[in-house]
PDB file of N, CA and C in Angstrom:
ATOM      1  N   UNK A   1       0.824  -1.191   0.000  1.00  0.00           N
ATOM      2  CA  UNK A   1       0.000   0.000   0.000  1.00  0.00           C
ATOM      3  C   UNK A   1       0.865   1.250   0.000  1.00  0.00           C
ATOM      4  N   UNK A   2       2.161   1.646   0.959  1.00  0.00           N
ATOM      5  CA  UNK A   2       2.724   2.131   1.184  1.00  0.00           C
ATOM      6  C   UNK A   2       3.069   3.029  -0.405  1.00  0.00           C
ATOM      7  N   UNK A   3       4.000   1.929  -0.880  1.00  0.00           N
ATOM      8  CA  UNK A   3       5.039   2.011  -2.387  1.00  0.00           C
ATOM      9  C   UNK A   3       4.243   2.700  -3.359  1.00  0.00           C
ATOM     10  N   UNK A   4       2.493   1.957  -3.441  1.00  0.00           N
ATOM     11  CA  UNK A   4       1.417   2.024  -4.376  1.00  0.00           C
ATOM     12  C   UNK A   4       1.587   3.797  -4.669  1.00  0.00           C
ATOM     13  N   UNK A   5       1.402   4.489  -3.343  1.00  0.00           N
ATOM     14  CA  UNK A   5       1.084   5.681  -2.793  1.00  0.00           C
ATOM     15  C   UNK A   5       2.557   6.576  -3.439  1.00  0.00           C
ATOM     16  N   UNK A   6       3.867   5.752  -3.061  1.00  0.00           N
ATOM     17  CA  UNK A   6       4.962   6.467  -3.638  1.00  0.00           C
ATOM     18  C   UNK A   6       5.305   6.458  -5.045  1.00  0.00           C
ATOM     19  N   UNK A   7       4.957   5.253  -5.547  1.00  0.00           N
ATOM     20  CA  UNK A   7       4.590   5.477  -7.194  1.00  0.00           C
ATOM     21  C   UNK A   7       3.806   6.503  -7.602  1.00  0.00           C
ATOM     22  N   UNK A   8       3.050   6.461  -7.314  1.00  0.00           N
ATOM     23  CA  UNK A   8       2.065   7.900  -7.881  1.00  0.00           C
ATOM     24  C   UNK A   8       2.362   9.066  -7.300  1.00  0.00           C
ATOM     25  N   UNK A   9       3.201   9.548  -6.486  1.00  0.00           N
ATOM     26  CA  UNK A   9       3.901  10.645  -6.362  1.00  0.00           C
ATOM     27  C   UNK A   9       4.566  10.936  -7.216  1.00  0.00           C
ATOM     28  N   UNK A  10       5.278  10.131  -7.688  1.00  0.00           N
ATOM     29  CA  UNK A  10       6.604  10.546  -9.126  1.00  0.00           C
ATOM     30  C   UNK A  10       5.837  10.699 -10.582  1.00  0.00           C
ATOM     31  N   UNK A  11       6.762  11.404 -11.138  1.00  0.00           N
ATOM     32  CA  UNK A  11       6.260  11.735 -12.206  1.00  0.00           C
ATOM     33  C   UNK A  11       5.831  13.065 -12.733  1.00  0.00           C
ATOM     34  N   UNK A  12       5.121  13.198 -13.636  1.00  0.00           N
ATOM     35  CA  UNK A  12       4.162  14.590 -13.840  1.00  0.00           C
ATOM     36  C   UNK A  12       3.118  14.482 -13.764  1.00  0.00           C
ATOM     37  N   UNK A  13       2.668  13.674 -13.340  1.00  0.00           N
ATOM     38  CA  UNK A  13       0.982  13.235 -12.190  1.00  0.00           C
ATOM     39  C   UNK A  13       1.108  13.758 -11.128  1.00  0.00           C
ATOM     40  N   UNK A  14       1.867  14.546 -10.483  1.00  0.00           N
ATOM     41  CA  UNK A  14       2.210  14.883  -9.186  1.00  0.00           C
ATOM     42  C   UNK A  14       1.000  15.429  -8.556  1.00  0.00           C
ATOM     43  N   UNK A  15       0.162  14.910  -7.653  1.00  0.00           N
ATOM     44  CA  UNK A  15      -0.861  15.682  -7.013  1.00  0.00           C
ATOM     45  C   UNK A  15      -0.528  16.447  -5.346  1.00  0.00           C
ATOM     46  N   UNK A  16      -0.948  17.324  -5.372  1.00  0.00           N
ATOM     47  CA  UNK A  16      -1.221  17.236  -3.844  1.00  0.00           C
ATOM     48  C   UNK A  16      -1.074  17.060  -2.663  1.00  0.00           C
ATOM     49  N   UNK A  17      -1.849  15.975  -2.745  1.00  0.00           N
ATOM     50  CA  UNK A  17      -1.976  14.866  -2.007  1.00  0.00           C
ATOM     51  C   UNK A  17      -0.563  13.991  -1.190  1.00  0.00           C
ATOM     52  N   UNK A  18       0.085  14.227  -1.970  1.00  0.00           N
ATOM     53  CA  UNK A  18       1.409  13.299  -1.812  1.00  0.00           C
ATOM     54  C   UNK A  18       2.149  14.030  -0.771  1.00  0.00           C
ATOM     55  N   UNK A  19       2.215  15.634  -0.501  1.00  0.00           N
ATOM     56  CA  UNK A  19       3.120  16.540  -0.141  1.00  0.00           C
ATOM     57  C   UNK A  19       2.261  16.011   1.588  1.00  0.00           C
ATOM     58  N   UNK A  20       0.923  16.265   1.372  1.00  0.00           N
ATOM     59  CA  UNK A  20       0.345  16.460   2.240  1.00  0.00           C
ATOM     60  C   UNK A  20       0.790  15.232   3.441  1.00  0.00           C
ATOM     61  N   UNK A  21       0.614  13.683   2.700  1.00  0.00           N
ATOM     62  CA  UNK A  21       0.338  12.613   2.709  1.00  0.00           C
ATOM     63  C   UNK A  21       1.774  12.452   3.771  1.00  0.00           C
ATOM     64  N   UNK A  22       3.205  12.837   2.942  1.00  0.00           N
ATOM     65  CA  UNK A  22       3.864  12.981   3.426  1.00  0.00           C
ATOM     66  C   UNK A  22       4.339  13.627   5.032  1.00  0.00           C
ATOM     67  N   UNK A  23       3.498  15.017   5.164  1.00  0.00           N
ATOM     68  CA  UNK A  23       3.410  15.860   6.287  1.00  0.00           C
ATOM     69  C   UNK A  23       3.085  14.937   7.460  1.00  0.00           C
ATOM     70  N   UNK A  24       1.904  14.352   7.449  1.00  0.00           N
ATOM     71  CA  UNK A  24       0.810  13.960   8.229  1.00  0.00           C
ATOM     72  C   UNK A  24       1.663  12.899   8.845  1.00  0.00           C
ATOM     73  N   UNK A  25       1.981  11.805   7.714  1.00  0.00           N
ATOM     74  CA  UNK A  25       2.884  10.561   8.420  1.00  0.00           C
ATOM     75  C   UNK A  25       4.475  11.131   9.658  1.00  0.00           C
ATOM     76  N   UNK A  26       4.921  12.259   8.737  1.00  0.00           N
ATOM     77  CA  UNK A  26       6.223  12.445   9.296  1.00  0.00           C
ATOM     78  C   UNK A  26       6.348  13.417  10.356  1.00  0.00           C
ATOM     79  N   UNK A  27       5.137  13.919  10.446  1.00  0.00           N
ATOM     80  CA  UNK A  27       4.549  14.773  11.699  1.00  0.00           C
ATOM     81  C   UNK A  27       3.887  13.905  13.015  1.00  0.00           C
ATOM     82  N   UNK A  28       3.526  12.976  12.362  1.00  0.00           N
ATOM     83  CA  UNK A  28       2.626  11.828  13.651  1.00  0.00           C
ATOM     84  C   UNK A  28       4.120  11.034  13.972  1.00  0.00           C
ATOM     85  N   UNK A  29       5.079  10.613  13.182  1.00  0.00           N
ATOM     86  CA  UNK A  29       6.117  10.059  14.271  1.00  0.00           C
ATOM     87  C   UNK A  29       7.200  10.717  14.775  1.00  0.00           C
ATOM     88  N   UNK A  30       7.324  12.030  14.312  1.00  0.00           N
ATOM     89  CA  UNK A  30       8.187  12.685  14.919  1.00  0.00           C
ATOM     90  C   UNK A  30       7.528  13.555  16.395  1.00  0.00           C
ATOM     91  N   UNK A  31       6.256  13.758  16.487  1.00  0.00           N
ATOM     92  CA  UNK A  31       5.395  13.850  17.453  1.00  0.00           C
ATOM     93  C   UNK A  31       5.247  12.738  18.875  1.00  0.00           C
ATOM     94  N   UNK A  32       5.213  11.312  18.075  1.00  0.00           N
ATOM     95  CA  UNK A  32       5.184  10.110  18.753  1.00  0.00           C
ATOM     96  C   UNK A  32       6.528   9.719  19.418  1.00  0.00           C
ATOM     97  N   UNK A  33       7.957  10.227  18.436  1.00  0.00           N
ATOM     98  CA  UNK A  33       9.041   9.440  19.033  1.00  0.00           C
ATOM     99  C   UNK A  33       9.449  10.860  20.001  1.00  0.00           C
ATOM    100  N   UNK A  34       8.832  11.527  20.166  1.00  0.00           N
ATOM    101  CA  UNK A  34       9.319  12.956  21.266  1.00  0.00           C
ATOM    102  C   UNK A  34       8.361  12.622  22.430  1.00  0.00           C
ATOM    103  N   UNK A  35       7.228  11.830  22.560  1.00  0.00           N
ATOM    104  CA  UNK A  35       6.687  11.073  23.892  1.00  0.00           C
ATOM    105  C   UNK A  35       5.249  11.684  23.578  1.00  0.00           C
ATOM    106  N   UNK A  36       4.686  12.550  23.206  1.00  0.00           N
ATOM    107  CA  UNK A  36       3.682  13.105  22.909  1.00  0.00           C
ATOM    108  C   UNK A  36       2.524  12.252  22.715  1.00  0.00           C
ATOM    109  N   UNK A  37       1.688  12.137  23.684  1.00  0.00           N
ATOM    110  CA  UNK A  37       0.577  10.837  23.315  1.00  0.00           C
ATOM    111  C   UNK A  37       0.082  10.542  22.308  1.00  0.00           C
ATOM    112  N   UNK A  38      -0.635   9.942  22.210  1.00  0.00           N
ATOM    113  CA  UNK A  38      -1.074   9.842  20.449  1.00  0.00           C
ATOM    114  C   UNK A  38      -2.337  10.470  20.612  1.00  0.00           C
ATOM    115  N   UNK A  39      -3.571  10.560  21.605  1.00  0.00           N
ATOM    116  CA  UNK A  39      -4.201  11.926  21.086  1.00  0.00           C
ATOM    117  C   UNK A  39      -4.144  13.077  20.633  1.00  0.00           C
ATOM    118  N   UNK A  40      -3.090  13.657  21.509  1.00  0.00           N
ATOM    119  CA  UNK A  40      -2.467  15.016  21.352  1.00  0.00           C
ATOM    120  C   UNK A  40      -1.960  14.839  19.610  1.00  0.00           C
ATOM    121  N   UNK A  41      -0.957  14.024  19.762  1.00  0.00           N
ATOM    122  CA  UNK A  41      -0.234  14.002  18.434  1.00  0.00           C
ATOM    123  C   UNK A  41      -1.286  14.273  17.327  1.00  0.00           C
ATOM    124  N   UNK A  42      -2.205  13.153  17.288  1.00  0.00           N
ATOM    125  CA  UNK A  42      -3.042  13.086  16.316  1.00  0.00           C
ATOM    126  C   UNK A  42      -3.910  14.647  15.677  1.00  0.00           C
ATOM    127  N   UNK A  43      -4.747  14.998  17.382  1.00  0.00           N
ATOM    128  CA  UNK A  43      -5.255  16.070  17.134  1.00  0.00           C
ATOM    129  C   UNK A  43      -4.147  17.553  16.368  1.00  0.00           C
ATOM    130  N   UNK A  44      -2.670  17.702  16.643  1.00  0.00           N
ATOM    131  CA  UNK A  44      -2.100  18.055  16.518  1.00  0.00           C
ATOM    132  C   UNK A  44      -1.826  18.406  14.814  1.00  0.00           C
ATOM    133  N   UNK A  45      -1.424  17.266  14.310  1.00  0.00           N
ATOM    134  CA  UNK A  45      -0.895  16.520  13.060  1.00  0.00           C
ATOM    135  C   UNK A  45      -1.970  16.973  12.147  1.00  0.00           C
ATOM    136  N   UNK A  46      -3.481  16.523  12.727  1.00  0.00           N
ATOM    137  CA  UNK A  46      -4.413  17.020  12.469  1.00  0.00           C
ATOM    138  C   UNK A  46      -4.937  18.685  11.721  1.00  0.00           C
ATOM    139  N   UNK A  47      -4.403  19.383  12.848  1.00  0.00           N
ATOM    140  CA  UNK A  47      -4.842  21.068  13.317  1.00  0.00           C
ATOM    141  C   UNK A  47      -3.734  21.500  12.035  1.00  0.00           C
ATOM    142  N   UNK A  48      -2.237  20.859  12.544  1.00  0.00           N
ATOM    143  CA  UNK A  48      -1.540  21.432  11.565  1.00  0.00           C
ATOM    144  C   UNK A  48      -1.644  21.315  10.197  1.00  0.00           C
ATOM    145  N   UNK A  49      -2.118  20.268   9.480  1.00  0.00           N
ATOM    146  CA  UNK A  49      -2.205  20.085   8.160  1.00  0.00           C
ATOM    147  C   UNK A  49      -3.986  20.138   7.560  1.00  0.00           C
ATOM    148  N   UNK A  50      -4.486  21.203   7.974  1.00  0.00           N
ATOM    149  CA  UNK A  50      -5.542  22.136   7.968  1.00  0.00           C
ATOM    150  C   UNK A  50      -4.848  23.622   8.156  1.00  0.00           C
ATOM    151  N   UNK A  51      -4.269  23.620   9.036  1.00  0.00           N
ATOM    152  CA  UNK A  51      -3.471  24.691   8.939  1.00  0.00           C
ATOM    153  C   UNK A  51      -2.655  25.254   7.317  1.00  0.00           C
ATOM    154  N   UNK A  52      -1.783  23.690   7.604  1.00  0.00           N
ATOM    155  CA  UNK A  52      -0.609  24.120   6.264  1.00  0.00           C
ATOM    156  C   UNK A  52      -1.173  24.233   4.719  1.00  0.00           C
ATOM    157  N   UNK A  53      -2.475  22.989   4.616  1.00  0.00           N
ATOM    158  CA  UNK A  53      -2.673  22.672   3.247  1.00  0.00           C
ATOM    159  C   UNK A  53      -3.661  23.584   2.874  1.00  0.00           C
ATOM    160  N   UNK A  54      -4.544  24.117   3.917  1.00  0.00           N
ATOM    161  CA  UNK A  54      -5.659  24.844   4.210  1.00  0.00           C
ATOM    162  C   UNK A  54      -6.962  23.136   3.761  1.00  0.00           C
ATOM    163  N   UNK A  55      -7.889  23.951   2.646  1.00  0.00           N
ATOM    164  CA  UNK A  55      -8.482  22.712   2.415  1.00  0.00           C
ATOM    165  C   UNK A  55      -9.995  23.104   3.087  1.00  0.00           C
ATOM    166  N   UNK A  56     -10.130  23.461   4.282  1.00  0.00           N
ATOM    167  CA  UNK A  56     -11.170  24.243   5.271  1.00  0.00           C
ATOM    168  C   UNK A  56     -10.623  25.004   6.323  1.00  0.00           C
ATOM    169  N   UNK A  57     -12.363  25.733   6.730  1.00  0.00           N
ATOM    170  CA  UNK A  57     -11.588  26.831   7.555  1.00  0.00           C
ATOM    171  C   UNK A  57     -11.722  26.022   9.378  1.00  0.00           C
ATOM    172  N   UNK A  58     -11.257  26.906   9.905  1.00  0.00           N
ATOM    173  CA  UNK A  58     -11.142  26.537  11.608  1.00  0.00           C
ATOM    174  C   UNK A  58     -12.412  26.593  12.045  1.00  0.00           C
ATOM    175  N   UNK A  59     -12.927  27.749  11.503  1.00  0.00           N
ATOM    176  CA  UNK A  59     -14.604  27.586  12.286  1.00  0.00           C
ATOM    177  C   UNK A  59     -15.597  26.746  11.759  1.00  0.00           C
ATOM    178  N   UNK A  60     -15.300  26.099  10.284  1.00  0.00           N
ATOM    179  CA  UNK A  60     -16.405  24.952   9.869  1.00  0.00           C
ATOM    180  C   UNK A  60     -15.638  23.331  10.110  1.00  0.00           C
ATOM    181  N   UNK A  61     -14.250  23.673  10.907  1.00  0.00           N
ATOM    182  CA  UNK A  61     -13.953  22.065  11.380  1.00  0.00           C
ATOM    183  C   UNK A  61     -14.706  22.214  12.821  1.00  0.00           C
ATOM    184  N   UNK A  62     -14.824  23.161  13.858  1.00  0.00           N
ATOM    185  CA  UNK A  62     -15.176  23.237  14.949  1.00  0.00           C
ATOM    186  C   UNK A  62     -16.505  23.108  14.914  1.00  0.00           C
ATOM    187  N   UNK A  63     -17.431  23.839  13.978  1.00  0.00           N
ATOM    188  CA  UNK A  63     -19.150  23.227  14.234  1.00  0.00           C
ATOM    189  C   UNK A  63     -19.208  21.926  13.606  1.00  0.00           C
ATOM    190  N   UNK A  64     -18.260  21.613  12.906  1.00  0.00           N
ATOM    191  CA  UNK A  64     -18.666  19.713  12.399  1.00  0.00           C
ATOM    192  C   UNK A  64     -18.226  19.457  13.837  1.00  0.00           C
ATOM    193  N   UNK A  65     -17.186  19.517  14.304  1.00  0.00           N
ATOM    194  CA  UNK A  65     -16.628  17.977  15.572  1.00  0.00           C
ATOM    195  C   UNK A  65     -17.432  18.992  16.798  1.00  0.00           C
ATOM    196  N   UNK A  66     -17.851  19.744  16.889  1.00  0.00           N
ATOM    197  CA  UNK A  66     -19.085  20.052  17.703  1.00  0.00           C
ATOM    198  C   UNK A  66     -20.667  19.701  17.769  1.00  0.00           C
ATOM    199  N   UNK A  67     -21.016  19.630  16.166  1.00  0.00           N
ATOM    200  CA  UNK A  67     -22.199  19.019  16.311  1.00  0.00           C
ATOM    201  C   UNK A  67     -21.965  17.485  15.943  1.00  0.00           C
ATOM    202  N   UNK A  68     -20.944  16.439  15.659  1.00  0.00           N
ATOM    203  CA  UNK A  68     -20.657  15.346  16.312  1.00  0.00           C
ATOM    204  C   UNK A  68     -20.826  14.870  17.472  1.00  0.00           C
ATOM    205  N   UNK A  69     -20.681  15.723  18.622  1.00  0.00           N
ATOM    206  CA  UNK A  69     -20.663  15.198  19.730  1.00  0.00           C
ATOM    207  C   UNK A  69     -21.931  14.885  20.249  1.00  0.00           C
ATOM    208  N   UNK A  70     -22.870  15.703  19.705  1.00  0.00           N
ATOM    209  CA  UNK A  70     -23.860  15.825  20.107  1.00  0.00           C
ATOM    210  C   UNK A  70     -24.760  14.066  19.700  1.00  0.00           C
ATOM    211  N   UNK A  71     -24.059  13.164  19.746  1.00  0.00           N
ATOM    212  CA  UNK A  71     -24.305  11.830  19.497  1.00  0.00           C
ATOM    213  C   UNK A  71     -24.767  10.759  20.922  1.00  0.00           C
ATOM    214  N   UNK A  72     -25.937   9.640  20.531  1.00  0.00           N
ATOM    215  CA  UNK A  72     -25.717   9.017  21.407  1.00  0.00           C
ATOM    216  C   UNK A  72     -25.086   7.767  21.449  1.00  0.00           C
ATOM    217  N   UNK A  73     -24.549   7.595  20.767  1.00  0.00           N
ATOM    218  CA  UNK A  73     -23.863   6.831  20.600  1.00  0.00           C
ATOM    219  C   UNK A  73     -22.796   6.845  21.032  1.00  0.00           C
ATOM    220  N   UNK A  74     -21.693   8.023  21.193  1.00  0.00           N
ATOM    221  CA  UNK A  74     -20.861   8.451  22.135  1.00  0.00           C
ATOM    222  C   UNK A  74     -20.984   8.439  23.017  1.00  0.00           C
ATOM    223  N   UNK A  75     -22.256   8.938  23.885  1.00  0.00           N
ATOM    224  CA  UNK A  75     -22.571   8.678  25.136  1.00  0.00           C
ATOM    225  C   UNK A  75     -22.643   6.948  25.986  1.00  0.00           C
ATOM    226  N   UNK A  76     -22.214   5.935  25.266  1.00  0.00           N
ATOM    227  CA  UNK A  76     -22.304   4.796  25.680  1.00  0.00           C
ATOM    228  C   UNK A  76     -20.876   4.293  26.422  1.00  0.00           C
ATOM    229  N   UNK A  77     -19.813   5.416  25.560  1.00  0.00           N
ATOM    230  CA  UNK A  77     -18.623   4.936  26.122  1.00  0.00           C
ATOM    231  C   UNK A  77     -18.452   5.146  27.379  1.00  0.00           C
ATOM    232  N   UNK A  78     -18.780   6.458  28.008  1.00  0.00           N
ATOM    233  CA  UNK A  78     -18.265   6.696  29.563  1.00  0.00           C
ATOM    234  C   UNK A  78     -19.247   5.722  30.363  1.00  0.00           C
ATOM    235  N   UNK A  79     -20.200   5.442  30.190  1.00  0.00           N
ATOM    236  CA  UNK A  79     -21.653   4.844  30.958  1.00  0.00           C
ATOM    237  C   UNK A  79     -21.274   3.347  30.943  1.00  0.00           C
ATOM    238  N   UNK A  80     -20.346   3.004  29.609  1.00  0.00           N
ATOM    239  CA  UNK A  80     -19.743   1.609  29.831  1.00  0.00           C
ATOM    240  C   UNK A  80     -18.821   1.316  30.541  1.00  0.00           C
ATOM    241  N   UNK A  81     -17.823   2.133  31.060  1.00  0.00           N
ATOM    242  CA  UNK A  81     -16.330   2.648  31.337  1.00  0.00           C
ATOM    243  C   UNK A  81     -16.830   2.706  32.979  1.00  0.00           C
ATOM    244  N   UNK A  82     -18.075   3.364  33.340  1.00  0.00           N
ATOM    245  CA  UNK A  82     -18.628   3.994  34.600  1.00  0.00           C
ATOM    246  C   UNK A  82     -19.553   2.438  34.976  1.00  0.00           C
ATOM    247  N   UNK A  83     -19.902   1.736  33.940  1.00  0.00           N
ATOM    248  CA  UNK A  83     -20.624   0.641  34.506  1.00  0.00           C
ATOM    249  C   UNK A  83     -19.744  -0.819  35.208  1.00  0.00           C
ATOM    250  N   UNK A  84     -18.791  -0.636  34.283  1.00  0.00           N
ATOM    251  CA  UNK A  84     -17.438  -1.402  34.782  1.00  0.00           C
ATOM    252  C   UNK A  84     -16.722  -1.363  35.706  1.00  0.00           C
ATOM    253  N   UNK A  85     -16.610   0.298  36.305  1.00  0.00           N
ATOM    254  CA  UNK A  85     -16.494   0.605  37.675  1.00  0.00           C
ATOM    255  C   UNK A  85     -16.924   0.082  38.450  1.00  0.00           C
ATOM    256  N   UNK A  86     -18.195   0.149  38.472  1.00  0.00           N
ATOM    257  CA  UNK A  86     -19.132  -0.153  39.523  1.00  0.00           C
ATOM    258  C   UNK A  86     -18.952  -1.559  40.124  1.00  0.00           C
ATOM    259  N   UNK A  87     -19.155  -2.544  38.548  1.00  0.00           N
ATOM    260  CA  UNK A  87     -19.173  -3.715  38.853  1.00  0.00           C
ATOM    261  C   UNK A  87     -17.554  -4.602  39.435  1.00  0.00           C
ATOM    262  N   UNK A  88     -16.884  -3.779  38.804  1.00  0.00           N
ATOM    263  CA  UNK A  88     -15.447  -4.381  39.115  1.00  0.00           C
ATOM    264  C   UNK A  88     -14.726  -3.701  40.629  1.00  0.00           C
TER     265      UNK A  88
END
């Protein structure tokens, strides 16, 4: 999968994508091998390559993963986490 991805970087097909593709991977382990948890990292790696590539703005990533939350389905994790407490 990896190679697939570096083949189609070369060439005069050059998209995008590849620069980006690049960022994201070499930003999440240079994040990871400095101790940085992998939430942080992620959200990080994340913020920055919205930042760098643009792509969208800050205030229409914040009302999407804001009105995400608003899920119940999310709500099962702590209530499972809190039910396990109890019982254990």
């Amino acid at each position: 999968m990896c190679s697939s991805d570096l083949r189609s970087c070369r060439g005069p097909a050059r998209n995008r994508w590849c620069p980006m593709t690049l960022f994201i991977v070499c930003a999440l382990f240079l994040l990871l091998a400095i101790g940085v948890p992998v939430a942080f990292a992620l959200g990080l790696v994340g913020l920055g390559a919205v930042a760098f590539f643009g792509g969208t703005s800050f205030t229409q990533l914040a009302q999407s993963q804001f009105a995400n939350l608003d899920s119940f389905v999310l709500l099962a994790i702590p209530f499972f986490v809190l039910a396990g407490n109890i019982t254990g």
